[in-house]
Protein backbone atom coordinates (compact mmCIF):
# COMPACT_ATOMS: atom_id res chain seq x y z
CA UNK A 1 0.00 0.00 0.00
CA UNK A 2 1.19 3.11 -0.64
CA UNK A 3 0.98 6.42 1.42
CA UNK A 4 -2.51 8.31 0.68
CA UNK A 5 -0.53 12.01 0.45
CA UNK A 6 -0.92 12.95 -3.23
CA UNK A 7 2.92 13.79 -3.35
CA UNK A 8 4.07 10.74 -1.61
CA UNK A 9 5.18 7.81 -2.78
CA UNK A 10 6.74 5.91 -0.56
CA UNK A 11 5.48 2.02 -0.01
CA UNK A 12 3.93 1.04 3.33
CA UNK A 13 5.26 -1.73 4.97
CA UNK A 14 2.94 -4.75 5.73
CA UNK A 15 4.07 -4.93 9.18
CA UNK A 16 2.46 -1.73 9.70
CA UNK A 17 -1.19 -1.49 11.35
CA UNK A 18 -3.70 -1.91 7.87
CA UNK A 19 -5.84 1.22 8.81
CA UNK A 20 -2.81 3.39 8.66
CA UNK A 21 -2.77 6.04 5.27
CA UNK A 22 0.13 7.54 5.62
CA UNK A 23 3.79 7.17 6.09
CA UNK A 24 4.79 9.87 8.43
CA UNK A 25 2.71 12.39 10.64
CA UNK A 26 3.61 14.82 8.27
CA UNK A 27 2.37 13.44 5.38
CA UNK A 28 -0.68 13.12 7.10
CA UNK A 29 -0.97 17.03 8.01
CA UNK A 30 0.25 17.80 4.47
CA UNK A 31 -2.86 15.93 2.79
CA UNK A 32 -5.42 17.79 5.33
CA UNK A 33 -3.78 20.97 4.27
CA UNK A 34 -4.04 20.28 1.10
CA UNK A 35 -8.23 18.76 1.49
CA UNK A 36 -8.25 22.66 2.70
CA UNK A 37 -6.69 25.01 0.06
CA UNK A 38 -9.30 22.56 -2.27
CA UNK A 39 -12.64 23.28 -0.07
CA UNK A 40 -11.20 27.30 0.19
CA UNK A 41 -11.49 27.26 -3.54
CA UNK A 42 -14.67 25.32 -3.58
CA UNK A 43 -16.24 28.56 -1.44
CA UNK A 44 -14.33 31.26 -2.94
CA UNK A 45 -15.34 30.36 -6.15
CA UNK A 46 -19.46 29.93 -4.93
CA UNK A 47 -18.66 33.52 -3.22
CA UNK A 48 -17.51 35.22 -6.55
CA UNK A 49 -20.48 33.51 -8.33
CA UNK A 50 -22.82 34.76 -6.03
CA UNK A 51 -21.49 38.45 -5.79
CA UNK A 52 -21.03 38.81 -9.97
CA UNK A 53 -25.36 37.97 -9.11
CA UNK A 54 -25.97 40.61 -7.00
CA UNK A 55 -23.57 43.05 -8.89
CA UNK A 56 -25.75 42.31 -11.97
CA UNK A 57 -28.96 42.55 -10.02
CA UNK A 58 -27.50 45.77 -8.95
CA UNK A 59 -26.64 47.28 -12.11
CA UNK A 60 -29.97 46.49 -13.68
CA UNK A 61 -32.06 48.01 -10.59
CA UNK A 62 -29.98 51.03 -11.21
CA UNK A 63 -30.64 50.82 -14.78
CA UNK A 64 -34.59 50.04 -14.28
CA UNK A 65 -35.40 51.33 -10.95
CA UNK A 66 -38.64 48.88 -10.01
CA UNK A 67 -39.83 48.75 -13.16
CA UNK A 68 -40.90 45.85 -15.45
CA UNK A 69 -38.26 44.91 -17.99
CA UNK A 70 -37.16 42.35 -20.66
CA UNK A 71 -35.55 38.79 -19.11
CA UNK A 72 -33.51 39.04 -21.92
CA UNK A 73 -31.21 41.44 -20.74
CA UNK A 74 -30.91 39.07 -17.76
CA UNK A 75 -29.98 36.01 -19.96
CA UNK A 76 -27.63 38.08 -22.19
CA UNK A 77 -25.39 38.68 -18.94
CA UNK A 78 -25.38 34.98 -18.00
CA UNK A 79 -27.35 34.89 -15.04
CA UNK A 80 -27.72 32.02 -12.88
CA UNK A 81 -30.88 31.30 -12.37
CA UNK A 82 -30.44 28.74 -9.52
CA UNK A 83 -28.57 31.03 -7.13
CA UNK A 84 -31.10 32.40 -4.11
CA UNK A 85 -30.59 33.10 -0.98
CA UNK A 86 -34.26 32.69 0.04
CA UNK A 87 -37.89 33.50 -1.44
CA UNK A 88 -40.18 36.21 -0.08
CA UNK A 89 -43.97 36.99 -0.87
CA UNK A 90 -44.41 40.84 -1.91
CA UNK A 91 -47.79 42.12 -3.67
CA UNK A 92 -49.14 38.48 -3.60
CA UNK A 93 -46.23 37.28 -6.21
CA UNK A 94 -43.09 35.34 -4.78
CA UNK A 95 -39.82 37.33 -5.51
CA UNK A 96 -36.53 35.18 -5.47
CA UNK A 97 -34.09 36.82 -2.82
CA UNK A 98 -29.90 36.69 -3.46
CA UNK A 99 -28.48 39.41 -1.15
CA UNK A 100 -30.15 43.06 -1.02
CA UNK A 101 -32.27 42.46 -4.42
CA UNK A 102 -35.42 40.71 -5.28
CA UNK A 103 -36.46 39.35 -8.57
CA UNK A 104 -39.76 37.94 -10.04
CA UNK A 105 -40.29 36.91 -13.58
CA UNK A 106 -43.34 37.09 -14.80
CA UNK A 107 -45.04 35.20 -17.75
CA UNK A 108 -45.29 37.69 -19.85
CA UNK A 109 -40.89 37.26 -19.76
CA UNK A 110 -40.72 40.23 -18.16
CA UNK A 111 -38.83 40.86 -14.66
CA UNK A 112 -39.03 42.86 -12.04
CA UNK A 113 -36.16 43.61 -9.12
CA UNK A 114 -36.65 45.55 -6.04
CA UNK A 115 -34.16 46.36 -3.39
CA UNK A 116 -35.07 45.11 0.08
């Protein structure tokens, strides 16, 4: 068996206990370091998705104020639909929270976005 840290190589004696995974102690600590630069990424990279959302819910409210507008301009920016941060119920329609904004889409394909 060989040791479990990705830069490791060496070979694991038999005589060894079978539940061990590594060869040294520091091997060990090496791997768990590395398990966390991989989830840090993992977030950082959900945490950049989810703030290029609310900086183009932002710009559009700007734009459009509450006002009804075209999804399109939504869809041409690449917006990702599946990102909320909870739902709300404002003049009886349910508005899609991420962050300070709001959005409904209507089936008409028009949207709305309010700041809350």
């Amino acid at each position: 068996m060989i040791c479990r840290y990705r830069f490791c190589t060496i070979v694991l004696h038999s005589q060894l206990n079978g539940n061990r995974r590594y060869c040294s102690e520091e091997c060990s600590y090496l791997e768990r370091l590395e398990r966390e630069k991989e989830k840090n990424q993992l977030r950082k990279n959900a945490l950049s998705e989810i703030n290029r959302i609310q900086a183009l819910l932002r710009a559009c409210h700007n734009r459009y104020g509450d006002s009804l507008f075209d999804v399109n301009v939504l869809r041409e920016q690449r917006m990702n639909w599946t990102i909320i941060s909870g739902t709300t119920q404002i003049e009886g329609h349910e508005y899609r929270v991420v962050g300070s904004f709001a959005y409904s889409v209507f089936q008409n394909g028009e949207i709305r976005i309010i700041k809350l």
